[in-house]
PDB file of N, CA and C in Angstrom:
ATOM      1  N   UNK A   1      27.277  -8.488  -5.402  1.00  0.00           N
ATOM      2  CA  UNK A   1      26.274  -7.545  -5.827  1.00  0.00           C
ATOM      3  C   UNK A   1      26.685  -6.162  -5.333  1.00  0.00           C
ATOM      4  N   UNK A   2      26.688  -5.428  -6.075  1.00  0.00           N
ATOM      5  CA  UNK A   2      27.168  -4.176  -5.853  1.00  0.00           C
ATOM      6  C   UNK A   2      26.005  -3.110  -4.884  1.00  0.00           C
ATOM      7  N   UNK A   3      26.306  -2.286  -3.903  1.00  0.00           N
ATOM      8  CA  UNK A   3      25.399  -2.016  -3.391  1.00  0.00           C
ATOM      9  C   UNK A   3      24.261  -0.925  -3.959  1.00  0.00           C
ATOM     10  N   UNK A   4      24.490  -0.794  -5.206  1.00  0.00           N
ATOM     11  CA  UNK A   4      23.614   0.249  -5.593  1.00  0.00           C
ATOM     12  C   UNK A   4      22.275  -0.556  -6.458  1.00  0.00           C
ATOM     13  N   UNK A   5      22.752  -2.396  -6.409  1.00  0.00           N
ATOM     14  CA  UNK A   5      21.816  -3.018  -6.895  1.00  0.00           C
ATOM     15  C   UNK A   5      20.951  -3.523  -5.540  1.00  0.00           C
ATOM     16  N   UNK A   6      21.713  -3.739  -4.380  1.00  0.00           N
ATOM     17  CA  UNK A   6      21.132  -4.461  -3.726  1.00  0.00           C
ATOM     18  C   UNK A   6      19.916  -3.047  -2.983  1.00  0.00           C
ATOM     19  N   UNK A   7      20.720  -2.413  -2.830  1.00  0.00           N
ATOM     20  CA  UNK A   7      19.035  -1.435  -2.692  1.00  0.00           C
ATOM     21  C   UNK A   7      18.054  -1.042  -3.637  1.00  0.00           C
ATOM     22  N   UNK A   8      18.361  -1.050  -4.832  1.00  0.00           N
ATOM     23  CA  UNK A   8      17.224  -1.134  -6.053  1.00  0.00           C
ATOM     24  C   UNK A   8      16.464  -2.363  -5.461  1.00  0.00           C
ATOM     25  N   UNK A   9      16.853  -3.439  -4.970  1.00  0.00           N
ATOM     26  CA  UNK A   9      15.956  -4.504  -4.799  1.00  0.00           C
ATOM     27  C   UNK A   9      15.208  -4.301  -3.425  1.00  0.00           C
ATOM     28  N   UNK A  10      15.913  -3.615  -2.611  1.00  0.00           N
ATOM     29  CA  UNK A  10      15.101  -3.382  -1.331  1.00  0.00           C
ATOM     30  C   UNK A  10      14.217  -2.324  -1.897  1.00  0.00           C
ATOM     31  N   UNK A  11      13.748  -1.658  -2.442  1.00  0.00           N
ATOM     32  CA  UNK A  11      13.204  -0.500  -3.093  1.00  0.00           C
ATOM     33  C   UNK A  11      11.824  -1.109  -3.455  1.00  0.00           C
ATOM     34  N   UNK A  12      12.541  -1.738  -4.617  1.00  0.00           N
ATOM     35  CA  UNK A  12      11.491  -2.616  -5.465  1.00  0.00           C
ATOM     36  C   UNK A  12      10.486  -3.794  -4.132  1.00  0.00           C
ATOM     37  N   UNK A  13      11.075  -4.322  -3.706  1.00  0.00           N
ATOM     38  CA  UNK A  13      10.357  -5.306  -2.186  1.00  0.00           C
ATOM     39  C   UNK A  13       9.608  -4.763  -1.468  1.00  0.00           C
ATOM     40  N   UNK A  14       9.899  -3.149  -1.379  1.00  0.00           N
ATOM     41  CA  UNK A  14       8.823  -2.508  -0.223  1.00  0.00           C
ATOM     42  C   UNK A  14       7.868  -1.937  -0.747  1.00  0.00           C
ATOM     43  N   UNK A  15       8.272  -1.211  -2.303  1.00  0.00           N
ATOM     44  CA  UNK A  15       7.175  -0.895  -3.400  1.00  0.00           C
ATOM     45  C   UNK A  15       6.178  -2.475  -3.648  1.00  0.00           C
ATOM     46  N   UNK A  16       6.611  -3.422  -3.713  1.00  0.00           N
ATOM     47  CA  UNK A  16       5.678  -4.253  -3.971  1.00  0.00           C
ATOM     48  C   UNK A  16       4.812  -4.914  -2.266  1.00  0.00           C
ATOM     49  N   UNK A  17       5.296  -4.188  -1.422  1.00  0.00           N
ATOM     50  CA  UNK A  17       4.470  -4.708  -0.326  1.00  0.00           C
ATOM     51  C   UNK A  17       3.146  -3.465  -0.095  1.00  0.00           C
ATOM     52  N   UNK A  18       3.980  -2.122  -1.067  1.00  0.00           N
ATOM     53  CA  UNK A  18       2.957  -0.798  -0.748  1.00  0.00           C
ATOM     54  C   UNK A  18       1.603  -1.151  -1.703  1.00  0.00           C
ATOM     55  N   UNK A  19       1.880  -1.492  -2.995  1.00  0.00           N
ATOM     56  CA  UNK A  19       0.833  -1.951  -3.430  1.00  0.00           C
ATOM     57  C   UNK A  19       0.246  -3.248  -2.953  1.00  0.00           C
ATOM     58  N   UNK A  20       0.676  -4.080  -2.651  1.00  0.00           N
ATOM     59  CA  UNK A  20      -0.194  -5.141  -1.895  1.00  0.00           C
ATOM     60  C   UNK A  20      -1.306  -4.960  -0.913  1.00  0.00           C
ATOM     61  N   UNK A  21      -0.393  -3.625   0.055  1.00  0.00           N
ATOM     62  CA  UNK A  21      -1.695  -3.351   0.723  1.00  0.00           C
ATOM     63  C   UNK A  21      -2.496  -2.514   0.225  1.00  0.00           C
ATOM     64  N   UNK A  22      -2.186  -1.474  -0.435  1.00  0.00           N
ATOM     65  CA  UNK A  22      -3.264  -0.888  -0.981  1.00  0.00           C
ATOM     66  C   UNK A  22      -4.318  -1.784  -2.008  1.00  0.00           C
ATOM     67  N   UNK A  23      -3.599  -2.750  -2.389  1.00  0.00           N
ATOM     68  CA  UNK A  23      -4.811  -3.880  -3.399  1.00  0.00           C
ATOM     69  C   UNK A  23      -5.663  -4.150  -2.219  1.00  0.00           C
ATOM     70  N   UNK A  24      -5.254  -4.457  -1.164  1.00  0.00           N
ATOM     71  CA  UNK A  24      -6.093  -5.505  -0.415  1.00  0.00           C
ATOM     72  C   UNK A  24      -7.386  -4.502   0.347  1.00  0.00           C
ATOM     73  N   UNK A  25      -6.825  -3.226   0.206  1.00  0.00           N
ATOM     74  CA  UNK A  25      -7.568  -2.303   1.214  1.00  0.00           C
ATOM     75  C   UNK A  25      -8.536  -1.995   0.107  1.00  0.00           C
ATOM     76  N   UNK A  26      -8.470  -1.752  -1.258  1.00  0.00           N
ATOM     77  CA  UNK A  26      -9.601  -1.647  -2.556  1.00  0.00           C
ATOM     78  C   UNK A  26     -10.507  -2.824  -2.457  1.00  0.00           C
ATOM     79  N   UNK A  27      -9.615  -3.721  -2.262  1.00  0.00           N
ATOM     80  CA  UNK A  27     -10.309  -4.963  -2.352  1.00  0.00           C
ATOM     81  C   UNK A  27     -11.835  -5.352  -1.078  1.00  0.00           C
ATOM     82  N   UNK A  28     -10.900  -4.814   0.248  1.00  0.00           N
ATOM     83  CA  UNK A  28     -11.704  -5.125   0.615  1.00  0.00           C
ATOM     84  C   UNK A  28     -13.082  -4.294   1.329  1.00  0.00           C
ATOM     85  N   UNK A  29     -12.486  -2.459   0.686  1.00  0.00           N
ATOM     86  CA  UNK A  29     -13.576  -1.536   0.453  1.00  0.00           C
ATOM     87  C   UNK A  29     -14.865  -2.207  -0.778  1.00  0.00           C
ATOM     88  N   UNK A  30     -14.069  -2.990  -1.748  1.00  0.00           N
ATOM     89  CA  UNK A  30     -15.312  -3.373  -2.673  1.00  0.00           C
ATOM     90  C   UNK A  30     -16.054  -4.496  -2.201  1.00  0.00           C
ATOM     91  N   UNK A  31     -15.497  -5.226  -1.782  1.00  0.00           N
ATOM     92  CA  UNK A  31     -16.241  -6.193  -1.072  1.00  0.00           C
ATOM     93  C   UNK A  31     -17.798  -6.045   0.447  1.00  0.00           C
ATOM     94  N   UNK A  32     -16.829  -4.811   1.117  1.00  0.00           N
ATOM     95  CA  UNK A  32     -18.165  -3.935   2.243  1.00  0.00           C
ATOM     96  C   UNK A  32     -18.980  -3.416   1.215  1.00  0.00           C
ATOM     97  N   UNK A  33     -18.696  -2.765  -0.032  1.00  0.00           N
ATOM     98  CA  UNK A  33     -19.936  -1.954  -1.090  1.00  0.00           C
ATOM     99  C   UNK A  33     -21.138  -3.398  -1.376  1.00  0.00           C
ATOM    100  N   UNK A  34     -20.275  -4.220  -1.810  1.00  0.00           N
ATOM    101  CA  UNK A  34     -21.023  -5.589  -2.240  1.00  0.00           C
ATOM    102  C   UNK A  34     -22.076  -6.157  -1.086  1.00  0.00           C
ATOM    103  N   UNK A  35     -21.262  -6.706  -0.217  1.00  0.00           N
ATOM    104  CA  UNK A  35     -21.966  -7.316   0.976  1.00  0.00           C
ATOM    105  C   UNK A  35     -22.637  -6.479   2.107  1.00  0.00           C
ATOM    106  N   UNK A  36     -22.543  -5.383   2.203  1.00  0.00           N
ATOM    107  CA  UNK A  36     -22.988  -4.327   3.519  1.00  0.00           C
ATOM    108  C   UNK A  36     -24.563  -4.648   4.005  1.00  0.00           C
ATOM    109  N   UNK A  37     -25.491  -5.040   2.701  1.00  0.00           N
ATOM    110  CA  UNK A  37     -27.093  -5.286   3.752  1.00  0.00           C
ATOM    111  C   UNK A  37     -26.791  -6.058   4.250  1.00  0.00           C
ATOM    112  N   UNK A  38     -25.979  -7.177   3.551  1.00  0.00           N
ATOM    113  CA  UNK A  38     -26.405  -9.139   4.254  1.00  0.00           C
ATOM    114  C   UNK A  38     -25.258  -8.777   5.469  1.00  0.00           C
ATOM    115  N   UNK A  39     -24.185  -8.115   5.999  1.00  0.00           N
ATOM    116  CA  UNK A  39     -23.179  -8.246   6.739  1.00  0.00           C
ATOM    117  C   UNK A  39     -23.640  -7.815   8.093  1.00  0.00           C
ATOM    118  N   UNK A  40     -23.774  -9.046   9.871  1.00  0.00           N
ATOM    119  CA  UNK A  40     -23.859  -8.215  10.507  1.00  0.00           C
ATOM    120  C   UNK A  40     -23.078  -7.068  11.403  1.00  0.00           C
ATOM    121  N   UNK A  41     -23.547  -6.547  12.290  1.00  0.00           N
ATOM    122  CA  UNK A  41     -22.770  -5.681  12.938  1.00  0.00           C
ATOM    123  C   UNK A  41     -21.498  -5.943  12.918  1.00  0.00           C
ATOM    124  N   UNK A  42     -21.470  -7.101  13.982  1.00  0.00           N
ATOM    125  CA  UNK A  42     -19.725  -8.086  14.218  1.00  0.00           C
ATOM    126  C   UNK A  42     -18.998  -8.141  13.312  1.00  0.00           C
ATOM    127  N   UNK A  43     -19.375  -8.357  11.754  1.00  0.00           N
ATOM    128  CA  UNK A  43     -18.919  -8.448  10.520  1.00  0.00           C
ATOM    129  C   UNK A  43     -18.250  -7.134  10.082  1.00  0.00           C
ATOM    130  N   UNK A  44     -19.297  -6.069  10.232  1.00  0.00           N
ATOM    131  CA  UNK A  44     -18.872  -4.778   9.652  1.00  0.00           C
ATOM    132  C   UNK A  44     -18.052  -3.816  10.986  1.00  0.00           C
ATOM    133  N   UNK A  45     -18.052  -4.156  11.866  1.00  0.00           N
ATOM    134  CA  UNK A  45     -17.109  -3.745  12.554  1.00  0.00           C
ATOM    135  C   UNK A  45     -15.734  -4.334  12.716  1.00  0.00           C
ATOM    136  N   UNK A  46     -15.765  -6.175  12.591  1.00  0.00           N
ATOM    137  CA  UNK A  46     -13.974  -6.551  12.134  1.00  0.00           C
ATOM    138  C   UNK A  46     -13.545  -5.890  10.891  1.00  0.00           C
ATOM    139  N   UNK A  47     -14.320  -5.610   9.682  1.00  0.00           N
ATOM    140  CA  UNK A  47     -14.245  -5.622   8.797  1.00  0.00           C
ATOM    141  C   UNK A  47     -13.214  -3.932   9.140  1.00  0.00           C
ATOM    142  N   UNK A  48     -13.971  -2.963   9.240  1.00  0.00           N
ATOM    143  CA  UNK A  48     -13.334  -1.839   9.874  1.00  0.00           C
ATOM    144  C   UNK A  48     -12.602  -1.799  10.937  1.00  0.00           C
ATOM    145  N   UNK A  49     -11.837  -2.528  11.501  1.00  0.00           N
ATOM    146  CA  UNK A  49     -10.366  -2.583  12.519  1.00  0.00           C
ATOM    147  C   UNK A  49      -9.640  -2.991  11.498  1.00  0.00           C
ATOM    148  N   UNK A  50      -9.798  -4.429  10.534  1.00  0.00           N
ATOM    149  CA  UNK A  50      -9.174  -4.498   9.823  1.00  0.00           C
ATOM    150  C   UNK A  50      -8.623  -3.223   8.906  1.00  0.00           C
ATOM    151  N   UNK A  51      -9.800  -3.194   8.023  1.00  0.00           N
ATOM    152  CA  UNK A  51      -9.209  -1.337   7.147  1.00  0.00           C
ATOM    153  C   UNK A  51      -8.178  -0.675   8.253  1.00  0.00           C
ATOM    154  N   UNK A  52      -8.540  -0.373   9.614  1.00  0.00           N
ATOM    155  CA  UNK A  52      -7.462   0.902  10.295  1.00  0.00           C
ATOM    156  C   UNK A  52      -6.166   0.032  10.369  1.00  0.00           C
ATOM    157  N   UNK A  53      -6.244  -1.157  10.574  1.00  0.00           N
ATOM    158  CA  UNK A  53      -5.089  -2.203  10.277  1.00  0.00           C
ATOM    159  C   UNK A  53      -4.058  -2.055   9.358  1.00  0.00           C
ATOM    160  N   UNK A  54      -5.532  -1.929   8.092  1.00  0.00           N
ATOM    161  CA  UNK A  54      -4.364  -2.308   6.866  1.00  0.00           C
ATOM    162  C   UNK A  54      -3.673  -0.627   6.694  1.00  0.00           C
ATOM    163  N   UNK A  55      -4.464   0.064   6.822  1.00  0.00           N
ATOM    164  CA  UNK A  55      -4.305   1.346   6.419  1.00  0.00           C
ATOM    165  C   UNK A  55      -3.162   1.909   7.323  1.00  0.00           C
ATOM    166  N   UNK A  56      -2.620   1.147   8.485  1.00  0.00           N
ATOM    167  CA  UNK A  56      -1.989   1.473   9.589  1.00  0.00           C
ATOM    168  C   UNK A  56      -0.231   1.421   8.536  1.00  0.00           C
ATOM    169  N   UNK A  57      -0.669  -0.088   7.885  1.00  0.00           N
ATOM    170  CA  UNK A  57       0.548  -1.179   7.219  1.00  0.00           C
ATOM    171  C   UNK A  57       1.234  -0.229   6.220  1.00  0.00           C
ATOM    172  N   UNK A  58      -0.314   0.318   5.505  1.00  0.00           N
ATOM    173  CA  UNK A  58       0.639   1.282   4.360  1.00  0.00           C
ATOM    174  C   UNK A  58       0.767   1.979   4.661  1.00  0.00           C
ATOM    175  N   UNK A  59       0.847   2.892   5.815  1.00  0.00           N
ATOM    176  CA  UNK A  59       1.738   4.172   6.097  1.00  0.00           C
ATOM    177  C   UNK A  59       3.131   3.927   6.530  1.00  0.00           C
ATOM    178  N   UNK A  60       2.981   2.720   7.288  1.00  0.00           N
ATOM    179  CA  UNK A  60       3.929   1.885   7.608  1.00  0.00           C
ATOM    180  C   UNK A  60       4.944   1.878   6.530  1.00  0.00           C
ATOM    181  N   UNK A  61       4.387   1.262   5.843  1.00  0.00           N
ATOM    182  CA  UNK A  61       5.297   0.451   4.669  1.00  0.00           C
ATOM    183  C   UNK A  61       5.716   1.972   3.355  1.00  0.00           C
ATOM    184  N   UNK A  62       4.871   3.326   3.548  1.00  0.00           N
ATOM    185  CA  UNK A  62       5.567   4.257   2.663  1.00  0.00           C
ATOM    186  C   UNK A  62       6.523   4.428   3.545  1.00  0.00           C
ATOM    187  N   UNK A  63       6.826   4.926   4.643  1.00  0.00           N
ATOM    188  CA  UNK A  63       7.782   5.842   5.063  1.00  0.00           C
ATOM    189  C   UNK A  63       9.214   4.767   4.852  1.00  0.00           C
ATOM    190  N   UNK A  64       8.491   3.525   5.477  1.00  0.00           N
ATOM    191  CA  UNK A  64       9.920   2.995   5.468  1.00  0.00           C
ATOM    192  C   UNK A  64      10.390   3.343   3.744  1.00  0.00           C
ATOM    193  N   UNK A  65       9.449   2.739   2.507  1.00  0.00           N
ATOM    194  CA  UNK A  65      10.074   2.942   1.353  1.00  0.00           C
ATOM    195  C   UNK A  65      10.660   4.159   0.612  1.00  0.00           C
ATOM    196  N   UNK A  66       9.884   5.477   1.754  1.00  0.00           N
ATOM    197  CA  UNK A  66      10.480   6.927   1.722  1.00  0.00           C
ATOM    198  C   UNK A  66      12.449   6.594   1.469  1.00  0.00           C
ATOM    199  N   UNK A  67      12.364   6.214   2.628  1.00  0.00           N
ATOM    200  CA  UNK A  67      13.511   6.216   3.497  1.00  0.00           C
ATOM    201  C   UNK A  67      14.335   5.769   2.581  1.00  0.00           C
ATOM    202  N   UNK A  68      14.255   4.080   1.810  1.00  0.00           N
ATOM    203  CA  UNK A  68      15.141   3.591   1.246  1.00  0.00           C
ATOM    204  C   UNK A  68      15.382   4.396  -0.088  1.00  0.00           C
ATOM    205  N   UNK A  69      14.166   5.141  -0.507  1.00  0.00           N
ATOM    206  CA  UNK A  69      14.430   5.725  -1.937  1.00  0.00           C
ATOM    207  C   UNK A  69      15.682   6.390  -1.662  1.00  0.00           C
ATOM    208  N   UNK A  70      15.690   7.483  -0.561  1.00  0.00           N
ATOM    209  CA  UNK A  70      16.553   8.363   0.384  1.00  0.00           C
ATOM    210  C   UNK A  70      17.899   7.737   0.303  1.00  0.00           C
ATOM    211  N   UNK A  71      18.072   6.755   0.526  1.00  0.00           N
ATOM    212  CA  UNK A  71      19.443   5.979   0.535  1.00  0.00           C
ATOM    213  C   UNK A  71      20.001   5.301  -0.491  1.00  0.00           C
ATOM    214  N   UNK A  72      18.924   5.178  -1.562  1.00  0.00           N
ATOM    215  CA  UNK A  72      19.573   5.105  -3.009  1.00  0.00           C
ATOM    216  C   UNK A  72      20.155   6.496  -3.633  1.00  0.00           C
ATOM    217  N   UNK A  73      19.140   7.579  -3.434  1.00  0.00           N
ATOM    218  CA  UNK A  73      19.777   8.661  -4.010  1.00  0.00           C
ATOM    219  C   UNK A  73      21.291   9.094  -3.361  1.00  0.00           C
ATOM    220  N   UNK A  74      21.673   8.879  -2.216  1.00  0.00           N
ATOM    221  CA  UNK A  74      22.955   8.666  -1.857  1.00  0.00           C
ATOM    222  C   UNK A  74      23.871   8.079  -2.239  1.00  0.00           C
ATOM    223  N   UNK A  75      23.010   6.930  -2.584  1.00  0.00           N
ATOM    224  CA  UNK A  75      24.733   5.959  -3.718  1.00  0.00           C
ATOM    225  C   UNK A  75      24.624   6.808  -5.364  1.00  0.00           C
TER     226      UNK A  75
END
């Protein structure tokens, strides 16, 4: 595999982990809109570590995919 494919695929792997978390973080903003009367405290506070969690993942997960775009435009 030539290396200008094998980083298209690392590209593509971290783009599909950036949307994953951002699905999951929509997902599970719609879910607090839905459930928020019936949810108690304990609930809505894991619920929010989680979000700074996930939200931690996709900043995480752009820069690294910054980076690799960065190293395709090099090849």
């Amino acid at each position: 595999m030539a290396d200008i494919d094998y980083q298209k695929e690392k590209v593509s792997f971290w783009r599909m982990f950036f949307f994953f978390w951002l699905t999951t973080i929509i997902g599970l903003i719609a879910f607090l809109f839905n459930k928020f009367d019936r949810l108690s405290e304990t609930k809505l506070i894991l619920i929010n570590i989680t979000l700074i969690i996930l939200i931690i993942f996709l900043l995480l997960t752009s820069i690294k995919l910054k980076k690799e775009i960065e190293k395709l435009k090099d090849l």
